[in-house]
N, C-alpha and C. Protein backbone atom coordinates (compact mmCIF):
# COMPACT_ATOMS: atom_id res chain seq x y z
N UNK A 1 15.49 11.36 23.08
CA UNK A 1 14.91 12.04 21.94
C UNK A 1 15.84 11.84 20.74
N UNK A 2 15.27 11.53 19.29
CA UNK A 2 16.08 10.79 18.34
C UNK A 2 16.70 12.32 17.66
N UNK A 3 17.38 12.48 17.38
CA UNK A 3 17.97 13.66 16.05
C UNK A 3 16.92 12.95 14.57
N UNK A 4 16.46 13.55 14.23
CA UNK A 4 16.09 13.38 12.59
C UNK A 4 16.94 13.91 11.73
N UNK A 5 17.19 13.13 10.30
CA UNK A 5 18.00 13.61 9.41
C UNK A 5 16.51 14.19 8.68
N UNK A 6 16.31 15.13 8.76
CA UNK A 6 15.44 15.97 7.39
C UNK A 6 15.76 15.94 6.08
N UNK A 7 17.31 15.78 5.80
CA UNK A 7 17.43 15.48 4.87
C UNK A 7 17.41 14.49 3.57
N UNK A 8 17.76 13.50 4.34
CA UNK A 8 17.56 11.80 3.74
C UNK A 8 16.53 11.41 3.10
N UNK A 9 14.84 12.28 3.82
CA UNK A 9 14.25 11.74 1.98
C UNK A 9 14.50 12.03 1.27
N UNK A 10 15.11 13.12 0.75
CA UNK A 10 15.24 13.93 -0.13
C UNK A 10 16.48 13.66 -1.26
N UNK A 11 17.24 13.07 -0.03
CA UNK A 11 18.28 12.45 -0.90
C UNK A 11 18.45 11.29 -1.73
N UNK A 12 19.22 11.38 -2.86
CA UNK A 12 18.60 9.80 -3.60
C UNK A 12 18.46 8.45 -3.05
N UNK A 13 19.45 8.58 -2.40
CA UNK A 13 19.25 7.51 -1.28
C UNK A 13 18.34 6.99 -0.25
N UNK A 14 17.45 7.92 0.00
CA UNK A 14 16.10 8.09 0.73
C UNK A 14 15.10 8.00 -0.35
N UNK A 15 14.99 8.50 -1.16
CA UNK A 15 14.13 8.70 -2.22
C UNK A 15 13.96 6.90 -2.61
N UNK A 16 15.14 6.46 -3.17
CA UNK A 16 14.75 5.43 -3.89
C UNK A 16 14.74 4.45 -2.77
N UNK A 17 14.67 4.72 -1.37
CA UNK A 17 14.05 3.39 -0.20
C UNK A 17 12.54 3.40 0.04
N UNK A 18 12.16 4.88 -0.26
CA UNK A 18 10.74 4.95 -0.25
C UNK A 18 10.04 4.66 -1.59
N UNK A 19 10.91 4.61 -2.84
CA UNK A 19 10.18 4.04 -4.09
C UNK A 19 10.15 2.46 -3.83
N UNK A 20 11.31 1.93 -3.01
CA UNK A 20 10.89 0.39 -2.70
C UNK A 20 10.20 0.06 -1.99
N UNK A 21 9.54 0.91 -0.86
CA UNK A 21 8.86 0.25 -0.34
C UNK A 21 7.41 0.93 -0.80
N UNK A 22 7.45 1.48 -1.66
CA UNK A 22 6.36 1.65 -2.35
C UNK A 22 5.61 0.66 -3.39
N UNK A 23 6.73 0.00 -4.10
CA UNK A 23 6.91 -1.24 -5.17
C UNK A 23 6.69 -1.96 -3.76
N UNK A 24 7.09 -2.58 -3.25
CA UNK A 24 6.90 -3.75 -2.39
C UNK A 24 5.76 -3.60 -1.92
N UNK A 25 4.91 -2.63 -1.25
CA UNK A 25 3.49 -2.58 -1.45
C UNK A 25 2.83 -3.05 -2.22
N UNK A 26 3.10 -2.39 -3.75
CA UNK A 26 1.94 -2.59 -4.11
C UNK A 26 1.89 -4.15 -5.24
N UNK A 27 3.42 -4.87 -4.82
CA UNK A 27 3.29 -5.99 -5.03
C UNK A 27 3.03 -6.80 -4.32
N UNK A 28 2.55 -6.47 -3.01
CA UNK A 28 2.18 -7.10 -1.74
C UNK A 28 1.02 -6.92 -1.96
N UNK A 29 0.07 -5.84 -2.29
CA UNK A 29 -1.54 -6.01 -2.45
C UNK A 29 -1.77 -6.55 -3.62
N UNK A 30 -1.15 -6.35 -4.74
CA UNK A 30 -1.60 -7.41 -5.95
C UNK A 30 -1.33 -9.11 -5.81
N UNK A 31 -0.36 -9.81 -5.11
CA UNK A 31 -0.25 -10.99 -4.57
C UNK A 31 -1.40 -11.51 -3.97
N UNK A 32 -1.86 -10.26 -2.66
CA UNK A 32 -2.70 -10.71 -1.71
C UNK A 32 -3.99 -10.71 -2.62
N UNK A 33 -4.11 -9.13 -3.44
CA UNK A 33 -5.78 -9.48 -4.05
C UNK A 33 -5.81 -11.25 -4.75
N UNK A 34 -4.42 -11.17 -5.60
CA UNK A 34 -4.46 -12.18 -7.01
C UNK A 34 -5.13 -14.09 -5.33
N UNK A 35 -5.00 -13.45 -4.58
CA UNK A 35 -5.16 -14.58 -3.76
C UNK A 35 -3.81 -15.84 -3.63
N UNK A 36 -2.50 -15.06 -4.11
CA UNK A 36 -1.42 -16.06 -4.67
C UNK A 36 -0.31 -15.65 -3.12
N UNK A 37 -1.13 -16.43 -2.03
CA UNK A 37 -0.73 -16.46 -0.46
C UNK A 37 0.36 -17.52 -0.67
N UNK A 38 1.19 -17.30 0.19
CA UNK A 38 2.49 -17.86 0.16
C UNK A 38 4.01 -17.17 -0.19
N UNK A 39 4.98 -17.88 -1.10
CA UNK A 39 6.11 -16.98 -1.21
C UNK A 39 5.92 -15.68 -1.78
N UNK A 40 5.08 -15.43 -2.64
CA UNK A 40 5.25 -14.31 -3.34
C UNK A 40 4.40 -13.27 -2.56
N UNK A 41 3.50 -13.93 -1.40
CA UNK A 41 2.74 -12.68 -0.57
C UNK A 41 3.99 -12.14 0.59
N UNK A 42 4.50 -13.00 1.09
CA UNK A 42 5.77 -13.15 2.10
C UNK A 42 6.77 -12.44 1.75
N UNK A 43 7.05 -12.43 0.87
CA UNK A 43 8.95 -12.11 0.39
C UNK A 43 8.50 -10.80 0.09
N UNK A 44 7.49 -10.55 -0.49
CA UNK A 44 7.05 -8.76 -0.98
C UNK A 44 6.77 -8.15 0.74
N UNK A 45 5.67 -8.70 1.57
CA UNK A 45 5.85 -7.94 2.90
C UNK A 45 7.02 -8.30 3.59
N UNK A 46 8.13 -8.84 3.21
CA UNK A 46 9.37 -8.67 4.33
C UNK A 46 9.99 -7.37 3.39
N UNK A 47 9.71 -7.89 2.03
CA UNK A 47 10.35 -6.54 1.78
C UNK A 47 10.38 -5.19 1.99
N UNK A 48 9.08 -5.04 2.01
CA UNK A 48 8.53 -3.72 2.17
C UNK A 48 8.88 -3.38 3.69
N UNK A 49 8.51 -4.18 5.26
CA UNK A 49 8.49 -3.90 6.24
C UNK A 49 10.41 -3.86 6.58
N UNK A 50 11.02 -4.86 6.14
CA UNK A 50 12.59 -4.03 6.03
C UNK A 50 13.25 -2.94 5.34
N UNK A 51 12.84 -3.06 4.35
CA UNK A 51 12.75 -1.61 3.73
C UNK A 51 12.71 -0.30 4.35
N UNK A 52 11.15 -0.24 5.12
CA UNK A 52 10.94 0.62 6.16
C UNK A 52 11.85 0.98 7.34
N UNK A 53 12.22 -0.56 7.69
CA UNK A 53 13.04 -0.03 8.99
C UNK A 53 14.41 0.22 8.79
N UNK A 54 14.59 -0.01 7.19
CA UNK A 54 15.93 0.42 7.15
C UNK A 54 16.35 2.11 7.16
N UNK A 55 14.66 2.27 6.25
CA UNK A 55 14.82 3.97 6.15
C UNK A 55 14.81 4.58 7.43
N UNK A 56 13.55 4.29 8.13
CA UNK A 56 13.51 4.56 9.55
C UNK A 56 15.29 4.99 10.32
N UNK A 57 15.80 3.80 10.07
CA UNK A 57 17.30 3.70 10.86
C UNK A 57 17.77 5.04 10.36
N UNK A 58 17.95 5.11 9.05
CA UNK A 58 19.00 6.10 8.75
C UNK A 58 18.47 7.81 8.83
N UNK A 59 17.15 7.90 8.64
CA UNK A 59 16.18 9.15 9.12
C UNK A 59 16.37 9.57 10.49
N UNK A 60 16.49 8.64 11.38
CA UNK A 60 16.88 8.74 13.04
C UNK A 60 18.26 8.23 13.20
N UNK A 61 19.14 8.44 12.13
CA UNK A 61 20.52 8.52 12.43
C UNK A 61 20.94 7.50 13.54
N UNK A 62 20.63 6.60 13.81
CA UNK A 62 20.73 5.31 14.25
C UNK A 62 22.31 4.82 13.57
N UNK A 63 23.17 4.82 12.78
CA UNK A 63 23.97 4.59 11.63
C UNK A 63 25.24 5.13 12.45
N UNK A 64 24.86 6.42 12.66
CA UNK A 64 25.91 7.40 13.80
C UNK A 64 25.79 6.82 15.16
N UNK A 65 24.70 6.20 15.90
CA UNK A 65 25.14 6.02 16.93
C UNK A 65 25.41 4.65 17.26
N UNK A 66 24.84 3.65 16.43
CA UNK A 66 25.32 2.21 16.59
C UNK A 66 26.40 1.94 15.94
N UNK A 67 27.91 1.88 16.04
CA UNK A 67 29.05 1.83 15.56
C UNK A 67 29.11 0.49 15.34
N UNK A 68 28.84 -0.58 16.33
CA UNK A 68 29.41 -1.62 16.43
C UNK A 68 29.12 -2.62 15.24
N UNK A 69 28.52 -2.23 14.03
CA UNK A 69 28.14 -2.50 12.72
C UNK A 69 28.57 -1.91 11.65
N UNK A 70 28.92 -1.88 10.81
CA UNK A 70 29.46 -1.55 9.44
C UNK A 70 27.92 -1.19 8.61
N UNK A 71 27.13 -0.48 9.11
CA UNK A 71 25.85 -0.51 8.41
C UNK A 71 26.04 -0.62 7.06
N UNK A 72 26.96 -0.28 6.15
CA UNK A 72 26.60 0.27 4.65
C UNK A 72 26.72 -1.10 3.78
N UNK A 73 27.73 -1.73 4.89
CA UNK A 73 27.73 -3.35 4.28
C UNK A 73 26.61 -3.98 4.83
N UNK A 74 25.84 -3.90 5.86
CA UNK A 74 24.86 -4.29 6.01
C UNK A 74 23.43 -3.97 5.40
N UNK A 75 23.64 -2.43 4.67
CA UNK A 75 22.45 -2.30 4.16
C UNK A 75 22.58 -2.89 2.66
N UNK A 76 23.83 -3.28 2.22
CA UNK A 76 24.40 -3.64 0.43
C UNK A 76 23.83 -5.21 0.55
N UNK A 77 24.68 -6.12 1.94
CA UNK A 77 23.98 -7.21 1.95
C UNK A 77 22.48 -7.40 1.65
N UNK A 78 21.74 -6.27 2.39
CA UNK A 78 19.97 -6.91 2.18
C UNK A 78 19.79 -6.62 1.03
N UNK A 79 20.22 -5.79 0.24
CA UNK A 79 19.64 -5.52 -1.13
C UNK A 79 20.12 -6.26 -2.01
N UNK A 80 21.30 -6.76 -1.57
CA UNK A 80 21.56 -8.02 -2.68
C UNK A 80 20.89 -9.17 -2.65
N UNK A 81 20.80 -9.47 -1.46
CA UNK A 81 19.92 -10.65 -0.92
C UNK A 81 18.70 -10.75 -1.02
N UNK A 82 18.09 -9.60 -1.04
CA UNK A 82 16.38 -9.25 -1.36
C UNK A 82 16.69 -9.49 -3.19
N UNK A 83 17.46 -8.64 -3.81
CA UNK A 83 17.22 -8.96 -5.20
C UNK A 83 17.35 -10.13 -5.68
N UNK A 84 18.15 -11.28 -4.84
CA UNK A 84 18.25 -12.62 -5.41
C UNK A 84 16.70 -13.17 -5.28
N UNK A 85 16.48 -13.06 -4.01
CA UNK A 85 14.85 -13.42 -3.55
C UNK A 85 13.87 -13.01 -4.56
N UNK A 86 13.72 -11.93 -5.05
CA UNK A 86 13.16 -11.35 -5.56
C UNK A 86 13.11 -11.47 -7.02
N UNK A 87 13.95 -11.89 -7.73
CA UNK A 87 14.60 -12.23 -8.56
C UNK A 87 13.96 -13.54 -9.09
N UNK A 88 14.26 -14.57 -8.15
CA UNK A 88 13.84 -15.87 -7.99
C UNK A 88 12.39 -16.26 -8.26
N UNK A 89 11.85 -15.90 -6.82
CA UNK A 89 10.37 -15.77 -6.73
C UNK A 89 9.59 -15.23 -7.82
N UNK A 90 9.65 -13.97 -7.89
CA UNK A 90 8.81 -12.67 -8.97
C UNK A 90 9.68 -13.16 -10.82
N UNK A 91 10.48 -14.22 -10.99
CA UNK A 91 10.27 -14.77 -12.21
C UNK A 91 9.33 -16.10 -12.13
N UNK A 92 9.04 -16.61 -11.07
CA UNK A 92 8.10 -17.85 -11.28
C UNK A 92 6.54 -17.33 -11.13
N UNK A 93 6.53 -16.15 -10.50
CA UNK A 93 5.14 -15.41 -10.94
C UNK A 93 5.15 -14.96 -12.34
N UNK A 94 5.98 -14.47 -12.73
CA UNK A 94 5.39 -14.16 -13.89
C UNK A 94 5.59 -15.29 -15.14
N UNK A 95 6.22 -16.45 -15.16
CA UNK A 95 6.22 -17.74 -16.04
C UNK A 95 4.80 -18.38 -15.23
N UNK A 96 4.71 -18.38 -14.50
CA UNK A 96 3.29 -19.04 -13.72
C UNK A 96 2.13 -18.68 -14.36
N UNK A 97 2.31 -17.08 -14.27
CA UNK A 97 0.88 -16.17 -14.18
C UNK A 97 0.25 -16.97 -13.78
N UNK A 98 -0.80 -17.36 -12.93
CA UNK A 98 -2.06 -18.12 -12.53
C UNK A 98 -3.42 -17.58 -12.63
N UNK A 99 -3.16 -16.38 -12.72
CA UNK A 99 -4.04 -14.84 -12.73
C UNK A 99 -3.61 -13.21 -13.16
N UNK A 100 -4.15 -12.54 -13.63
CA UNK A 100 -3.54 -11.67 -14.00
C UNK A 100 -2.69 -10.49 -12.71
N UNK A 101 -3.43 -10.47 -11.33
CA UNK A 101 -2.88 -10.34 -10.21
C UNK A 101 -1.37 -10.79 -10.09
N UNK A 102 -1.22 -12.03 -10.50
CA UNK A 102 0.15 -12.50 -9.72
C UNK A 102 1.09 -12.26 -10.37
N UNK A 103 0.60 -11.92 -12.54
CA UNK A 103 1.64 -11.72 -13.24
C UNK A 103 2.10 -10.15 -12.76
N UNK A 104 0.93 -9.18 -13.00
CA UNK A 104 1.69 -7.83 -12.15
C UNK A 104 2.52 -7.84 -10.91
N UNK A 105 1.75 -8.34 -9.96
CA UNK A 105 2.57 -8.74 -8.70
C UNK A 105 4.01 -8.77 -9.22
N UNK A 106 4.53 -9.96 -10.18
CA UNK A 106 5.22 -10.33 -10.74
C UNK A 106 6.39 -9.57 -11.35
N UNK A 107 5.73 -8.54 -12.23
CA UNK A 107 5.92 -7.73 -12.86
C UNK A 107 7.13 -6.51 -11.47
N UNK A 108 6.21 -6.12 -11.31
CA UNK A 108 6.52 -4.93 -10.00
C UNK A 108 7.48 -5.41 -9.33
N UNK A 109 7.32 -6.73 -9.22
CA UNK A 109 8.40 -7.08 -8.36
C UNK A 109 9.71 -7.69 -8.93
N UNK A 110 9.85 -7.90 -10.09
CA UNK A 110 11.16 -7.86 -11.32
C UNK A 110 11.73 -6.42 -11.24
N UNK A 111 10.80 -4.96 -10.89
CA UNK A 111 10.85 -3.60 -11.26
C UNK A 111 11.78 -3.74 -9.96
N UNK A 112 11.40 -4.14 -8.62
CA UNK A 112 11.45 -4.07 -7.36
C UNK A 112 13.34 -4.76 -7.57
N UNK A 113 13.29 -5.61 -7.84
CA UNK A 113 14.53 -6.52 -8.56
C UNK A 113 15.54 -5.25 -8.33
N UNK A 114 15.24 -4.95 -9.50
CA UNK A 114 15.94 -3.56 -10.54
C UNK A 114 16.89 -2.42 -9.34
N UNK A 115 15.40 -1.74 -8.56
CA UNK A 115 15.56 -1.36 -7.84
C UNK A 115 16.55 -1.52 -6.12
N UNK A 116 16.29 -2.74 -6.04
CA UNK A 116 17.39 -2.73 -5.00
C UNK A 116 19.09 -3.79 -5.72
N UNK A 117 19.08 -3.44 -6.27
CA UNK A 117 20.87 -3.91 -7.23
C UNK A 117 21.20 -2.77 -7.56
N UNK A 118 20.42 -1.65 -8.01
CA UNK A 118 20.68 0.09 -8.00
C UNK A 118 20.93 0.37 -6.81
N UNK A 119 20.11 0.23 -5.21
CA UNK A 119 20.66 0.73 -4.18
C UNK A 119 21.72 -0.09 -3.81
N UNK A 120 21.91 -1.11 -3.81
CA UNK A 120 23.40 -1.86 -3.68
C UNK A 120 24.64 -1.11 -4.02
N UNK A 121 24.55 -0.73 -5.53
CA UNK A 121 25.53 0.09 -6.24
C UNK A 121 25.83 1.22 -5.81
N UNK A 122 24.70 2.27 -5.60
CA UNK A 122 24.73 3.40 -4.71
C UNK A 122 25.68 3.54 -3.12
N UNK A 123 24.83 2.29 -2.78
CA UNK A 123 25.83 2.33 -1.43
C UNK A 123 27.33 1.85 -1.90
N UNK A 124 27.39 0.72 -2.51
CA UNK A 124 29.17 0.74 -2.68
C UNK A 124 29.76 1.78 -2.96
N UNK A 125 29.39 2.95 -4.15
CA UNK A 125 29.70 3.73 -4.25
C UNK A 125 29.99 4.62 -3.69
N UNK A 126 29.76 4.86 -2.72
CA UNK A 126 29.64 5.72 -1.36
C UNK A 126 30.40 5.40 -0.47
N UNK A 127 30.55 4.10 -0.29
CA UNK A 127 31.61 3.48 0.99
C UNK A 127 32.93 4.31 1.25
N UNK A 128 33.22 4.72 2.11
CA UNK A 128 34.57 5.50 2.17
C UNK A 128 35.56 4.04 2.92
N UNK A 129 36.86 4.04 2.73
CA UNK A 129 37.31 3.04 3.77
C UNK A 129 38.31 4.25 4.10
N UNK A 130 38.58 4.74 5.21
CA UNK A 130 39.55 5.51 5.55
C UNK A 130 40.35 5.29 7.00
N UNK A 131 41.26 4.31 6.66
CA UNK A 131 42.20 3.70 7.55
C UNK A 131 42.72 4.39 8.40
N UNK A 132 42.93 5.40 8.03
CA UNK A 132 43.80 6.34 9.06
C UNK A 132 43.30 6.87 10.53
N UNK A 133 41.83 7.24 9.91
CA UNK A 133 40.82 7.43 11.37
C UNK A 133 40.33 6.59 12.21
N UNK A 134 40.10 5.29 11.23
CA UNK A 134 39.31 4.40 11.82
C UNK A 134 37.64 4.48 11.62
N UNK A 135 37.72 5.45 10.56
CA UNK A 135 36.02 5.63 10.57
C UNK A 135 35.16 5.10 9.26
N UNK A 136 34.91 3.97 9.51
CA UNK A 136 33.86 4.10 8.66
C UNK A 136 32.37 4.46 7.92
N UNK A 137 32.40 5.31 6.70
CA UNK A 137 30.90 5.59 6.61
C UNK A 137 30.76 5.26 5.37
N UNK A 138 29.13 5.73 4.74
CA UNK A 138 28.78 5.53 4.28
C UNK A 138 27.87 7.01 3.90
N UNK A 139 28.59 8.20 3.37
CA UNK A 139 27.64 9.56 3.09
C UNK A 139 26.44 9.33 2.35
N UNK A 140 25.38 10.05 2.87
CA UNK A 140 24.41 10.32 1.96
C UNK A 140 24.41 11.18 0.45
């Protein structure tokens, strides 16, 4: 039986994983309506479905019991790495536009950009390194 953190949506840190995968939605249905299948339908549903399981992880405190990972550097990596992606892709939608679908798509997902280089920052900010214990976290 998992422990739930009740708290973590609530916290900004929760808050703004569920505004991304809210943006990654609904740049995932404007892609799919605009009919613009391929990178820009792809890179928005990985986003959104990692997104999820990242929140997932830290809601079921998964973070506390899998040690053998440095999660906070692992959650800074995807968001940097999603914003390069994201970055990339969602500026050739919107220099493309092909349809007005793909420029929003586009759009949302420049917003989406924004959004995970803010949770990047958040988490560095947060990183404790505390040598003495041996423990590393990452507070909400």
């Amino acid at each position: 039986m998992a422990v739930v953190d009740t708290s973590y949506p609530y916290s900004l840190r929760g808050g703004l994983k569920l505004f991304r995968t809210v943006l990654a939605l609904v740049a995932f249905l404007l892609f799919l309506q605009s009919q613009s299948r391929g990178a820009y339908t792809a890179l928005a549903g990985m986003e959104m479905i990692i997104t999820v399981l990242s929140f997932l992880f830290y809601l079921l405190k998964l973070d506390k019991k899998l040690r053998w990972l440095f999660w906070p550097l692992a959650d800074v990596l995807n968001s940097v790495i999603a914003a390069l992606f994201l970055l990339i892709v969602c500026l050739f939608a919107v220099i493309i536009k092909s349809n007005n679908g793909t420029l929003a798509g586009g759009v949302f997902g420049l917003t989406l950009c924004v959004l995970c280089v803010v949770d990047a920052v958040l988490v560095c900010r947060k990183i404790k390194f505390d040598r003495s214990r041996g423990n590393n976290t990452a507070e909400n």
